[in-house]
N, C-alpha and C. Protein backbone atom coordinates (compact mmCIF):
# COMPACT_ATOMS: atom_id res chain seq x y z
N UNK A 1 155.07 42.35 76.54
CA UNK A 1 155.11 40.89 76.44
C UNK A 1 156.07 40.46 75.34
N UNK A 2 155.73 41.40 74.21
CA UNK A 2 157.32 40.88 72.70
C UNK A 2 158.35 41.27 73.57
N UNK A 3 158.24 42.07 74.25
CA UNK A 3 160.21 42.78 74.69
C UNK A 3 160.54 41.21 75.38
N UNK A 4 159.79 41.14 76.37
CA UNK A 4 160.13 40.18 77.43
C UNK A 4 160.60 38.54 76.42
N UNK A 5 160.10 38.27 75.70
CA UNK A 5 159.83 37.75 74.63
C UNK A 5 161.17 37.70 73.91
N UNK A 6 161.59 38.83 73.40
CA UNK A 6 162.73 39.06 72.63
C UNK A 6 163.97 38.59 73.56
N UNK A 7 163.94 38.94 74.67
CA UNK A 7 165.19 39.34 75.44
C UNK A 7 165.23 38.09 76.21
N UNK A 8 164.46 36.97 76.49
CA UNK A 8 164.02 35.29 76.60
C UNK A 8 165.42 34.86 75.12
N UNK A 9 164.74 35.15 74.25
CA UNK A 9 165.08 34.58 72.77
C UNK A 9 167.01 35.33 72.52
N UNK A 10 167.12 36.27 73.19
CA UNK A 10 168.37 37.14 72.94
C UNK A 10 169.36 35.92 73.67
N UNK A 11 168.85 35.79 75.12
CA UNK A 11 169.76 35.43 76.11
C UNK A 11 170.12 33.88 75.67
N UNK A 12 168.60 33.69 75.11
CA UNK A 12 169.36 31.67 74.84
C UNK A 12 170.19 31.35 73.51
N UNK A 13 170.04 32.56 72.36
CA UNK A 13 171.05 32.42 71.57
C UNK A 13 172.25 32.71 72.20
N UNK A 14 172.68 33.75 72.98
CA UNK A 14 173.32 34.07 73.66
C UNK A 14 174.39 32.56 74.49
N UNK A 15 173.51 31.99 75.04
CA UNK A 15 174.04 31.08 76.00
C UNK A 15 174.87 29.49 74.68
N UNK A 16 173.66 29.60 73.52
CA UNK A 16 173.88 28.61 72.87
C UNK A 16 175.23 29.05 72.06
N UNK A 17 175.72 30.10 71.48
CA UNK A 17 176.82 30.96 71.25
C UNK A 17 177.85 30.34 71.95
N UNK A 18 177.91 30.84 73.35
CA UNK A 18 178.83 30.70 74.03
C UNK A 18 179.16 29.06 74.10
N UNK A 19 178.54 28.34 74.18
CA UNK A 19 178.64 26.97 74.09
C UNK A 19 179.29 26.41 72.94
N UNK A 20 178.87 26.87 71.66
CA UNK A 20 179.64 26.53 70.40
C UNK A 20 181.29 27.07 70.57
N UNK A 21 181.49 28.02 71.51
CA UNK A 21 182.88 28.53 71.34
C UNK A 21 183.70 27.50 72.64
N UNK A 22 183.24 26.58 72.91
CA UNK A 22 184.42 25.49 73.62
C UNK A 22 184.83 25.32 72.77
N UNK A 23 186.16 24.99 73.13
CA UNK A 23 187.27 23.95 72.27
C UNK A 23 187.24 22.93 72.26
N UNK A 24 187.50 21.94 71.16
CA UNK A 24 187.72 20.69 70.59
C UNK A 24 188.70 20.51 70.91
N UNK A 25 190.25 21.51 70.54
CA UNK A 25 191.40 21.37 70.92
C UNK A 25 191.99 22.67 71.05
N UNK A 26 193.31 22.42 71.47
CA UNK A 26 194.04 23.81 71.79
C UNK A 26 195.71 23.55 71.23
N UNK A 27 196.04 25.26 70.89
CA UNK A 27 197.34 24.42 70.08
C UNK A 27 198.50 24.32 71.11
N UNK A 28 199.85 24.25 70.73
CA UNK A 28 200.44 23.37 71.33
C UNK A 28 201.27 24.52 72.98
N UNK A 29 200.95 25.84 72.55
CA UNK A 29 201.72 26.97 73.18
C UNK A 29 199.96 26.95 74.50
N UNK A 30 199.31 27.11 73.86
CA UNK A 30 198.18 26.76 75.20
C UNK A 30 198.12 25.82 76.14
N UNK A 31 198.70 24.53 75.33
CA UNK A 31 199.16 23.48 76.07
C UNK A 31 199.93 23.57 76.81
N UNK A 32 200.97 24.29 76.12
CA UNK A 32 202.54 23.94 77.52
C UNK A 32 201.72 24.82 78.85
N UNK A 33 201.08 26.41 78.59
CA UNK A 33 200.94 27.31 79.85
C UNK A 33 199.72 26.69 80.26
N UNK A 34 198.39 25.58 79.69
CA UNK A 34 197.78 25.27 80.82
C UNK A 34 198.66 23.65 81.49
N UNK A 35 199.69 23.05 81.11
CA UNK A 35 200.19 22.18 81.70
C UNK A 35 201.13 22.95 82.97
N UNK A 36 201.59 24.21 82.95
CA UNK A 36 202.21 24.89 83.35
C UNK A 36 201.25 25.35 85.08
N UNK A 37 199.90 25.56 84.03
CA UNK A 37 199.02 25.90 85.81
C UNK A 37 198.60 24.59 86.09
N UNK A 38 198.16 23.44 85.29
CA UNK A 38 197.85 22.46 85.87
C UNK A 38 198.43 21.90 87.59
N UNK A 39 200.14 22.07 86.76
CA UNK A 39 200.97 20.95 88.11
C UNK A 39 200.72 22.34 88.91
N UNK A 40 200.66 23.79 89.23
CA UNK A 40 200.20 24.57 90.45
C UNK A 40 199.07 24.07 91.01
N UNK A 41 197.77 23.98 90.36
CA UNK A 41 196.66 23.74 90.53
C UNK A 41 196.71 22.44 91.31
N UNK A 42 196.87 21.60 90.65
CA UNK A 42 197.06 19.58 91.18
C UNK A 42 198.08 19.73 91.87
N UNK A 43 199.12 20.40 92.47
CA UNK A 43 199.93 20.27 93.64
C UNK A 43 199.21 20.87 94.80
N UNK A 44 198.40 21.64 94.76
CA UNK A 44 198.10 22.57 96.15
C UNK A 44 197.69 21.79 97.35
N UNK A 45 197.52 21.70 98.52
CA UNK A 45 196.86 21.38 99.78
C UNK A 45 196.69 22.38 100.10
N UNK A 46 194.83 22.20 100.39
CA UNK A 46 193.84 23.25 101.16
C UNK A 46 193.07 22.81 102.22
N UNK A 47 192.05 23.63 102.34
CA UNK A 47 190.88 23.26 103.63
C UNK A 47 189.91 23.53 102.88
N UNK A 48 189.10 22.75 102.80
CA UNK A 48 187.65 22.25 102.12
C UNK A 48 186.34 21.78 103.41
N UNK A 49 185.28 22.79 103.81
CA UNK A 49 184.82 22.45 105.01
C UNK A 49 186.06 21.65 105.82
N UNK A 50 186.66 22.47 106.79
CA UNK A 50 187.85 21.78 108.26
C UNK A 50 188.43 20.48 107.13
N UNK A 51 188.59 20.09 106.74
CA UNK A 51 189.27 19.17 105.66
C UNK A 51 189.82 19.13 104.89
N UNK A 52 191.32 18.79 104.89
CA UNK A 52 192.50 18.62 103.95
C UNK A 52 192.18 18.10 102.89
N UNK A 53 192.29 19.11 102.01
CA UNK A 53 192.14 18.14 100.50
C UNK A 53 193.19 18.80 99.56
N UNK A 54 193.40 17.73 98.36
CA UNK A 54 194.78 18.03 97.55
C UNK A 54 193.67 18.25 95.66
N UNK A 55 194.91 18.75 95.08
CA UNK A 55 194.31 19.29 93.60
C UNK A 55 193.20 20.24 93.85
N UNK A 56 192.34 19.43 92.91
CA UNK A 56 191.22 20.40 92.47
C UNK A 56 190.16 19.19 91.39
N UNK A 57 188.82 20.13 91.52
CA UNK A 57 187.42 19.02 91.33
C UNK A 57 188.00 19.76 89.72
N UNK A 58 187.33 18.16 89.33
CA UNK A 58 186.80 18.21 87.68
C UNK A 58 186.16 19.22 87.48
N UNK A 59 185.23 19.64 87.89
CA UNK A 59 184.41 20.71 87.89
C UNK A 59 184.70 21.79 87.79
N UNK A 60 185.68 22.17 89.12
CA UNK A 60 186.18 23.48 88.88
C UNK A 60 187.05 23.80 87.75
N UNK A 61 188.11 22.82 87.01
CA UNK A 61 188.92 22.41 86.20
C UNK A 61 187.57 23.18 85.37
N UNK A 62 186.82 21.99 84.63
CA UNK A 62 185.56 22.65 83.93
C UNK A 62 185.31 24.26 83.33
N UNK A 63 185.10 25.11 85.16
CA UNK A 63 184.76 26.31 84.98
C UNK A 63 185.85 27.37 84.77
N UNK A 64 187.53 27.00 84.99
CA UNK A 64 188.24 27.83 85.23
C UNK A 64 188.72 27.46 83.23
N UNK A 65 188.72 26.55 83.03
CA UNK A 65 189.11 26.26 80.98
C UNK A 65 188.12 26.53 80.63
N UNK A 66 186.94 26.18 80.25
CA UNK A 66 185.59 26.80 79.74
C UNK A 66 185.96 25.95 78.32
N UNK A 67 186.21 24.10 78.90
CA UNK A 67 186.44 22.81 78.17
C UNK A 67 185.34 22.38 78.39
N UNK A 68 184.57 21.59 77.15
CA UNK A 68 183.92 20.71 77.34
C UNK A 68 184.49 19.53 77.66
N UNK A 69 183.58 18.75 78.51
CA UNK A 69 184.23 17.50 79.18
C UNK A 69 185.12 17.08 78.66
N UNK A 70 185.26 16.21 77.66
CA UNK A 70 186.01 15.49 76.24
C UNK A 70 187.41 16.23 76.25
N UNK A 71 186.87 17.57 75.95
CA UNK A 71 188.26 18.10 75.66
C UNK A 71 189.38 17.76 77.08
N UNK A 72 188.76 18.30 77.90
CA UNK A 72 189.27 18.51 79.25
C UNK A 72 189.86 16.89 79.80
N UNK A 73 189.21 15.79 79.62
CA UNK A 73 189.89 14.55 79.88
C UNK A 73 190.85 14.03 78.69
N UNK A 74 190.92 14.55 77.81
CA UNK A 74 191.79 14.10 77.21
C UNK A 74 193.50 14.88 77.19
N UNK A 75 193.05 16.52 77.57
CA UNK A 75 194.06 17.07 78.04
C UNK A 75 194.47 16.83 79.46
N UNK A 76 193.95 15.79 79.99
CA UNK A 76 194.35 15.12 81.53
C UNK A 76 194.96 14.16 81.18
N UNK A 77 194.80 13.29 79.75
CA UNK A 77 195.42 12.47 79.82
C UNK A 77 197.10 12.56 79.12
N UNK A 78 196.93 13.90 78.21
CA UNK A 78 198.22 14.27 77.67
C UNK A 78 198.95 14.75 79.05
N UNK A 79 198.77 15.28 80.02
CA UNK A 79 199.21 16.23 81.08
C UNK A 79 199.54 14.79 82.11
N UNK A 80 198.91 13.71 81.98
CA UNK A 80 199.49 12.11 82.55
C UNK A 80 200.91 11.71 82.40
N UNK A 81 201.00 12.01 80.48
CA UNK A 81 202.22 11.27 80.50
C UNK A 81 203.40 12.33 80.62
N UNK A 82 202.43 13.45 80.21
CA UNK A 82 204.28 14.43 80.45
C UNK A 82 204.71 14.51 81.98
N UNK A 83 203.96 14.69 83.14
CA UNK A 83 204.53 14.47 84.09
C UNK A 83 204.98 13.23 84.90
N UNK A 84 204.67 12.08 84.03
CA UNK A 84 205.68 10.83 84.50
C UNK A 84 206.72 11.12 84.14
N UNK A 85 207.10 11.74 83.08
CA UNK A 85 208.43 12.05 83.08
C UNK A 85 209.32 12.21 84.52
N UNK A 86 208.69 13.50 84.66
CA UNK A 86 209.16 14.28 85.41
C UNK A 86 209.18 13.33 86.64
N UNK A 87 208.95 11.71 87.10
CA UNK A 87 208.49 11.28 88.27
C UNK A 87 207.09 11.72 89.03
N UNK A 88 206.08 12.32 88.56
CA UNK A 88 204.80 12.46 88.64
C UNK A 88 203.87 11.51 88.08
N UNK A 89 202.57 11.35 89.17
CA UNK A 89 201.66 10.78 88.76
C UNK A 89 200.27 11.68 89.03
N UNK A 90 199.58 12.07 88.53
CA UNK A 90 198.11 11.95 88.63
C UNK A 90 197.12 11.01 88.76
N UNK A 91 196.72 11.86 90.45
CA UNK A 91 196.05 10.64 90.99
C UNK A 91 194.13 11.23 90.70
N UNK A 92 193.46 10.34 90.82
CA UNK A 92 192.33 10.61 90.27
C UNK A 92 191.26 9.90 91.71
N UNK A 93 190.50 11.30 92.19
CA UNK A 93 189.38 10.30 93.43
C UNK A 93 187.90 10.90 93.52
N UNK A 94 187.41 10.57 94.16
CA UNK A 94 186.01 10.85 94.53
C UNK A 94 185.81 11.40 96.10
N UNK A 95 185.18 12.70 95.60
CA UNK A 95 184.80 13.41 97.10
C UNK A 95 183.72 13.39 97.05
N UNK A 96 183.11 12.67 97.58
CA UNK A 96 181.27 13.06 98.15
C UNK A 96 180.76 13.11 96.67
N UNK A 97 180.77 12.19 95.85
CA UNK A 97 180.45 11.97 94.25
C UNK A 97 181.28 12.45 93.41
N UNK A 98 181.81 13.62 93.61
CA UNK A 98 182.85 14.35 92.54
C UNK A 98 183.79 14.01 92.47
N UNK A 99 184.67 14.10 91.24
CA UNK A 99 185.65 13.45 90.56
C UNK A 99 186.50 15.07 90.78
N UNK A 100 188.01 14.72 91.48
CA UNK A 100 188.75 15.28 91.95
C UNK A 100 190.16 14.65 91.33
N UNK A 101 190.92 15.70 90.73
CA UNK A 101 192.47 15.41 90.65
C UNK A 101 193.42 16.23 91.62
N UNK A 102 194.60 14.97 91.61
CA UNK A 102 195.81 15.67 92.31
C UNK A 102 197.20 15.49 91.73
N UNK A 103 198.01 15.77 92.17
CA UNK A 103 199.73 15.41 91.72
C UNK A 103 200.08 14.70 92.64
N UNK A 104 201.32 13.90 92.45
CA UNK A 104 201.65 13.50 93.47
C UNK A 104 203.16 12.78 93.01
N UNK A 105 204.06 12.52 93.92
CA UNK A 105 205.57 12.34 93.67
C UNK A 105 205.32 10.44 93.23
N UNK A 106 205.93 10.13 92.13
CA UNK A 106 205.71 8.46 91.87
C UNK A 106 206.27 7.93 93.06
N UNK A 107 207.69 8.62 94.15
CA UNK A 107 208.17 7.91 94.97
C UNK A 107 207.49 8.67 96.47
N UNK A 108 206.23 8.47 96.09
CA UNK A 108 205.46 9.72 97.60
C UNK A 108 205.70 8.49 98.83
N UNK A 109 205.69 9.01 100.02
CA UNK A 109 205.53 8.72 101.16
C UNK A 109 204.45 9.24 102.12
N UNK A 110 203.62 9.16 102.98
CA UNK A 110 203.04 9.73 103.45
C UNK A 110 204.00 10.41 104.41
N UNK A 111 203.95 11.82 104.43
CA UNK A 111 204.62 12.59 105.67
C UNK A 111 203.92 13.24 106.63
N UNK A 112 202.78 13.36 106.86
CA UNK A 112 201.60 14.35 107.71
C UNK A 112 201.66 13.11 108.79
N UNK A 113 202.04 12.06 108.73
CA UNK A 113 201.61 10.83 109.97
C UNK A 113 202.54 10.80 110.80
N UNK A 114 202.44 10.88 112.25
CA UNK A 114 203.27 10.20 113.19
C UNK A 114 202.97 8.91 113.16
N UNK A 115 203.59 8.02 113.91
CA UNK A 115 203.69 6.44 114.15
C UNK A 115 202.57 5.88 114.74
N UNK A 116 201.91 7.33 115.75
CA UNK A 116 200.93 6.45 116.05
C UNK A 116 199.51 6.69 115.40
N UNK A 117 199.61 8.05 115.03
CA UNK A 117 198.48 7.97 113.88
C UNK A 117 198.95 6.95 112.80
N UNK A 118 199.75 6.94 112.36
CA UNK A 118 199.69 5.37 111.33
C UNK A 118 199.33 4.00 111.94
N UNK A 119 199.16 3.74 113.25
CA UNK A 119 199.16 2.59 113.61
C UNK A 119 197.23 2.49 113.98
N UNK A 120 196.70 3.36 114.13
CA UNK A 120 195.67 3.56 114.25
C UNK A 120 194.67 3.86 113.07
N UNK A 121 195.41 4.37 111.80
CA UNK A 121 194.78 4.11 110.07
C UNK A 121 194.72 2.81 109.97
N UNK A 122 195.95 2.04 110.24
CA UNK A 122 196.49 0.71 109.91
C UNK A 122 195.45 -0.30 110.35
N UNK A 123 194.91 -0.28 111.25
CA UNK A 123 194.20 -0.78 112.20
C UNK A 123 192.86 -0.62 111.53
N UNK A 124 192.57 0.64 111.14
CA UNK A 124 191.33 1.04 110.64
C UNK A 124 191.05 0.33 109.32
N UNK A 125 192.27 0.40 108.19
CA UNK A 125 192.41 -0.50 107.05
C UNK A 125 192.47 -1.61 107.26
N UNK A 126 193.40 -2.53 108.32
CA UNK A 126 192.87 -3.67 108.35
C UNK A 126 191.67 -4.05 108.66
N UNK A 127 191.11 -4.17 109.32
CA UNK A 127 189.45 -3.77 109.70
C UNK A 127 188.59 -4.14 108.57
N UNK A 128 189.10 -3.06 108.01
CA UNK A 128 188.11 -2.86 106.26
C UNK A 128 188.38 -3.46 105.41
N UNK A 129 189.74 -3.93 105.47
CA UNK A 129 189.83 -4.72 103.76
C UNK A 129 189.89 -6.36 104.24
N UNK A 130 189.99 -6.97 105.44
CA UNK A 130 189.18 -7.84 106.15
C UNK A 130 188.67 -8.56 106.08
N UNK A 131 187.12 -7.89 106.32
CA UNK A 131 185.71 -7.79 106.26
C UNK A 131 184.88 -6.46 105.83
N UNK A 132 184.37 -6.10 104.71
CA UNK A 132 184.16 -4.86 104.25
C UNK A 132 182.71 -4.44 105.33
N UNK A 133 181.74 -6.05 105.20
CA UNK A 133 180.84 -6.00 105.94
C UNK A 133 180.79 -5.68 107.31
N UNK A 134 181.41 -5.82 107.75
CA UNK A 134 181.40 -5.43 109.75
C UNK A 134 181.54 -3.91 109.63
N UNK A 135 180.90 -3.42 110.68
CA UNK A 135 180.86 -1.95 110.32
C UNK A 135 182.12 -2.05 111.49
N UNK A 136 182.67 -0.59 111.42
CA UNK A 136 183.99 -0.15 112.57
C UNK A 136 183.85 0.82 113.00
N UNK A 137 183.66 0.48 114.47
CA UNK A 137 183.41 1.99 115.25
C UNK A 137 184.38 2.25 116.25
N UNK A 138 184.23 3.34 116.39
CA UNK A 138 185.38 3.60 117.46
C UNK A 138 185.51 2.64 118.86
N UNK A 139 184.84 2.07 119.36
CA UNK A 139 184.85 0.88 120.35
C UNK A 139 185.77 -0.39 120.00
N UNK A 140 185.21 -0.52 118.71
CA UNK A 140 186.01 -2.21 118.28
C UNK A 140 187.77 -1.39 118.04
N UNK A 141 187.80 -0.23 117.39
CA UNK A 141 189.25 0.50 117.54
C UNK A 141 189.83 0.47 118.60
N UNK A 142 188.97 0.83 119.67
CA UNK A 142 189.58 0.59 121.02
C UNK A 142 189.74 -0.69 122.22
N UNK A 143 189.42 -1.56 121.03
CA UNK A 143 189.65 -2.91 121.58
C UNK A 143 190.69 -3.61 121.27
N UNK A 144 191.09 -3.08 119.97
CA UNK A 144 192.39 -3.59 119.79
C UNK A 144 193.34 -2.69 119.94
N UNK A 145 193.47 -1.62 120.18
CA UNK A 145 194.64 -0.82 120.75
C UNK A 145 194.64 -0.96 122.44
N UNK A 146 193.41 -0.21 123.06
CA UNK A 146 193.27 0.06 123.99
C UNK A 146 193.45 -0.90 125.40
N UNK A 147 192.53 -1.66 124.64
CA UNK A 147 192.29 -2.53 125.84
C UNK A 147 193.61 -3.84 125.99
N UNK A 148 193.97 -4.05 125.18
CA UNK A 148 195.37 -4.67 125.13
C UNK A 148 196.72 -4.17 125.47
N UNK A 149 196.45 -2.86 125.98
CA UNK A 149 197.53 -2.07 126.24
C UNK A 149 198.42 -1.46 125.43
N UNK A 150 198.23 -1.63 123.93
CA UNK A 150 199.08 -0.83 122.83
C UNK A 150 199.35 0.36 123.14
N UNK A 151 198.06 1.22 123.27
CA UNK A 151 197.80 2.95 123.04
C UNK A 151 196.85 3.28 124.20
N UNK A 152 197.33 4.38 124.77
CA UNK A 152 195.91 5.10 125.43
C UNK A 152 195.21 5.19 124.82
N UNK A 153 193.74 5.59 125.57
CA UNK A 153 192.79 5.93 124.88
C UNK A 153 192.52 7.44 124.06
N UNK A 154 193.39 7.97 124.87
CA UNK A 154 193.22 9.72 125.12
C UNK A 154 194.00 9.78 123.45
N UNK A 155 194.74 8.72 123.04
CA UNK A 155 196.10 8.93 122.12
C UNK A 155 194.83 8.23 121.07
N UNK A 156 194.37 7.42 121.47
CA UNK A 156 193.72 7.33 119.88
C UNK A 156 192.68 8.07 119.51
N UNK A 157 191.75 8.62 120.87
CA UNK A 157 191.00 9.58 120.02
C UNK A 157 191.46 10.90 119.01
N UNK A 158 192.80 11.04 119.71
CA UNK A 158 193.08 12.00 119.02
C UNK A 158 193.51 12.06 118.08
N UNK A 159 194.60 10.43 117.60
CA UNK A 159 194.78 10.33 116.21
C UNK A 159 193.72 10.06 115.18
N UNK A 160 192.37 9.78 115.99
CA UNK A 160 190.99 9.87 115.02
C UNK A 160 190.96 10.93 114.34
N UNK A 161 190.48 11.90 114.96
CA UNK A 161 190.43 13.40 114.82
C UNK A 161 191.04 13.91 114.11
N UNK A 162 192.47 13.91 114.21
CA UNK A 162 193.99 14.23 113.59
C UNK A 162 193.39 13.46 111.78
N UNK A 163 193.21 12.27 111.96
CA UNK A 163 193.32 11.66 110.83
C UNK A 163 191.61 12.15 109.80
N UNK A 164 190.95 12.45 110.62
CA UNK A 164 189.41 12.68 110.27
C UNK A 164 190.02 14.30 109.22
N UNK A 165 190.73 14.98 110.18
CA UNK A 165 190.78 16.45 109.57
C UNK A 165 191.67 16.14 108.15
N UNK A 166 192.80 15.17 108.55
CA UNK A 166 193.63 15.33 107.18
C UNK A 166 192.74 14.59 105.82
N UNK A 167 191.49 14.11 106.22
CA UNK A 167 190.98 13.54 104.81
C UNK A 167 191.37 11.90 104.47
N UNK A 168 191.54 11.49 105.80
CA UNK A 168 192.15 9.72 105.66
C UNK A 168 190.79 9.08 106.08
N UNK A 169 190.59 9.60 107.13
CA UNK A 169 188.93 8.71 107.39
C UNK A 169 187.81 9.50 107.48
N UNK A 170 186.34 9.08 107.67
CA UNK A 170 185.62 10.36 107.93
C UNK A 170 184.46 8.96 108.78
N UNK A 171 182.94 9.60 109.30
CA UNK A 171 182.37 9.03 109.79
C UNK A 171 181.18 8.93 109.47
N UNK A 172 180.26 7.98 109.49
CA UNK A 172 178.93 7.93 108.65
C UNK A 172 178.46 6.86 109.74
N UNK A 173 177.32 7.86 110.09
CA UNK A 173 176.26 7.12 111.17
C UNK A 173 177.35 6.22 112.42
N UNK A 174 178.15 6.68 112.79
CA UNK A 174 178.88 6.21 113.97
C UNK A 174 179.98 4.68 113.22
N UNK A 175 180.11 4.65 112.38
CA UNK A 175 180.66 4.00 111.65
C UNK A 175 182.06 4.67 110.92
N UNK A 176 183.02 4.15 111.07
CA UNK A 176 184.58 4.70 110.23
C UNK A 176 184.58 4.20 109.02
N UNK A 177 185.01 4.79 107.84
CA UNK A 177 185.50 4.24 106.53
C UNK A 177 186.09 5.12 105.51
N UNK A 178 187.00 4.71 104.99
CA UNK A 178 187.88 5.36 104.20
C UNK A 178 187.52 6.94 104.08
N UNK A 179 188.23 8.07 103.72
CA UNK A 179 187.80 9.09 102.92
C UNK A 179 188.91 8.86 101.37
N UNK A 180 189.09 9.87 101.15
CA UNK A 180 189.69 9.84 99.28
C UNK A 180 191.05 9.90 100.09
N UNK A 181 191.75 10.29 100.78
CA UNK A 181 193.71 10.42 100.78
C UNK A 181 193.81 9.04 101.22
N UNK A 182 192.72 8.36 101.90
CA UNK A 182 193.89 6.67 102.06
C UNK A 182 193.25 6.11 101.10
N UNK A 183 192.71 6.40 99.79
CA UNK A 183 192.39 5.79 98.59
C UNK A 183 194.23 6.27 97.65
N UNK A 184 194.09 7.71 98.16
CA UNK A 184 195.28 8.19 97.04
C UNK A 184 196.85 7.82 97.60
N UNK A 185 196.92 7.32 98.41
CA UNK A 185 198.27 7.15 99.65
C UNK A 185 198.22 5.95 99.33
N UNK A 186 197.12 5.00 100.21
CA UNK A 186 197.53 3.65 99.92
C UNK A 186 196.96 2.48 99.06
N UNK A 187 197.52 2.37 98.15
CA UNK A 187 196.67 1.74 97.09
C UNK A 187 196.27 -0.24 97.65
N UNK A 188 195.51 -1.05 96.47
CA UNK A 188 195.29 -2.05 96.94
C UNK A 188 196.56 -3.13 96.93
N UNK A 189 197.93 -2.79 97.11
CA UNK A 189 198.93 -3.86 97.20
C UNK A 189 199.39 -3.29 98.71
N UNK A 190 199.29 -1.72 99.36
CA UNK A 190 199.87 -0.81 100.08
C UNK A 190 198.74 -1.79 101.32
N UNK A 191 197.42 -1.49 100.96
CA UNK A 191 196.35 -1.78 102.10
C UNK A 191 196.31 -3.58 102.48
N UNK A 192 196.69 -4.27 101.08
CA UNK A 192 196.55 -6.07 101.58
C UNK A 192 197.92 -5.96 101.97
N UNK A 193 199.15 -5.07 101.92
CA UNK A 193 200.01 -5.45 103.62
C UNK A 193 200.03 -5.39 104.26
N UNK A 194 199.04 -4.23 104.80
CA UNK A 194 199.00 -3.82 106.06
C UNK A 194 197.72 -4.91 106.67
N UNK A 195 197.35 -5.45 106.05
CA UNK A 195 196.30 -6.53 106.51
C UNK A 195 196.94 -7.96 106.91
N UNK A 196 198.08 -8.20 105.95
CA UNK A 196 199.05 -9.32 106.61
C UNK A 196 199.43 -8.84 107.40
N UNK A 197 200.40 -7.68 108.01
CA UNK A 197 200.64 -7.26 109.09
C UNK A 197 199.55 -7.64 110.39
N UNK A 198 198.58 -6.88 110.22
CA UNK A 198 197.98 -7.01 110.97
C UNK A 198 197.52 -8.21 111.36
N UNK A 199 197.10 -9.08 110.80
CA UNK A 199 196.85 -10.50 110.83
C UNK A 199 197.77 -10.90 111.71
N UNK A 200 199.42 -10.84 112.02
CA UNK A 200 200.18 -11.27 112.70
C UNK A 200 200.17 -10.62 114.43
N UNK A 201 199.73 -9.38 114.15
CA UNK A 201 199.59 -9.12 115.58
C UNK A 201 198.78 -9.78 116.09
């Protein structure tokens, strides 16, 4: 019962140890080589459950520096301005609660879209920024493409899909609404044009 006892008492000094040895700060040669993996890290595109996602979670950031929070956002925010330099921005979103970073070009474009998957996001954003309240389901989508003769039908389900996998929309209870890349793509001056646009059709 003392062993068990002891080795209880070993492990939590143990753990409390390791905790005192985060960093506050780091000097300036640690800096350049983790700014160095940062932009690898915050440039990547992966698959996250069938889903395109860009950077990397706070979290993992977290476990791969072995930063306490503090430290770690404030070396996000030094790692902000050196890559504006460079024409970089760090973009900052939320996946399913978690706080996720990425890189991204200050003069980005979306390139993963054909014309008609954009015309069918477009549609989806106007929709939403709108009326936030009306829910949007794939029916009322296909009332204004479909049934007016814009798009087949066969063509928009598939730019659903298409757009569901890249991380632009996702679905909740038969309902469409944003995911995090048309938060990080199109911001709120990008989304109230495409709503005047739309307004005119």
């Amino acid at each position: 019962m003392e062993e068990n006892h002891l080795e209880e008492s070993i492990n939590t000094e143990e753990v409390v140890e390791e905790n005192n040895f985060l960093p506050s700060s780091i000097s300036d040669e640690e800096k350049g080589e983790l700014f160095r993996e940062l932009t690898t890290i915050l440039s990547r595109k992966w698959l996250k459950e069938k889903v395109t996602v860009f950077g990397c979670s706070e979290l993992d950031l977290l476990l791969a520096t072995r930063f306490d929070i503090q430290t770690l956002r404030e070396t996000i925010e030094e790692y902000k301005s050196f890559v504006q330099i460079l024409g970089l921005n760090v973009i900052e979103y939320d996946m399913n609660g978690e706080k996720w970073y990425c890189l991204r070009s200050s003069h980005y474009a979306p390139s993963d879209l054909q014309s008609a998957e954009l015309i069918v996001l477009g549609t989806i954003i106007a929709y939403l920024e709108d009326d936030k309240q009306k829910p949007i389901t794939t029916e009322k989508i296909k009332e204004k493409l479909v049934v007016t003769g814009k798009m087949k039908e066969y063509l928009v389900e598939n730019c659903l899909r298409k757009l569901t996998r890249l991380g632009y929309i996702k679905k909740q209870q038969n309902e469409w609404e944003y995911n995090y890349r048309t938060y990080i793509e199109f911001g709120d001056e990008e989304r109230e044009k495409i709503v005047e646009e739309f307004r005119r059709i």
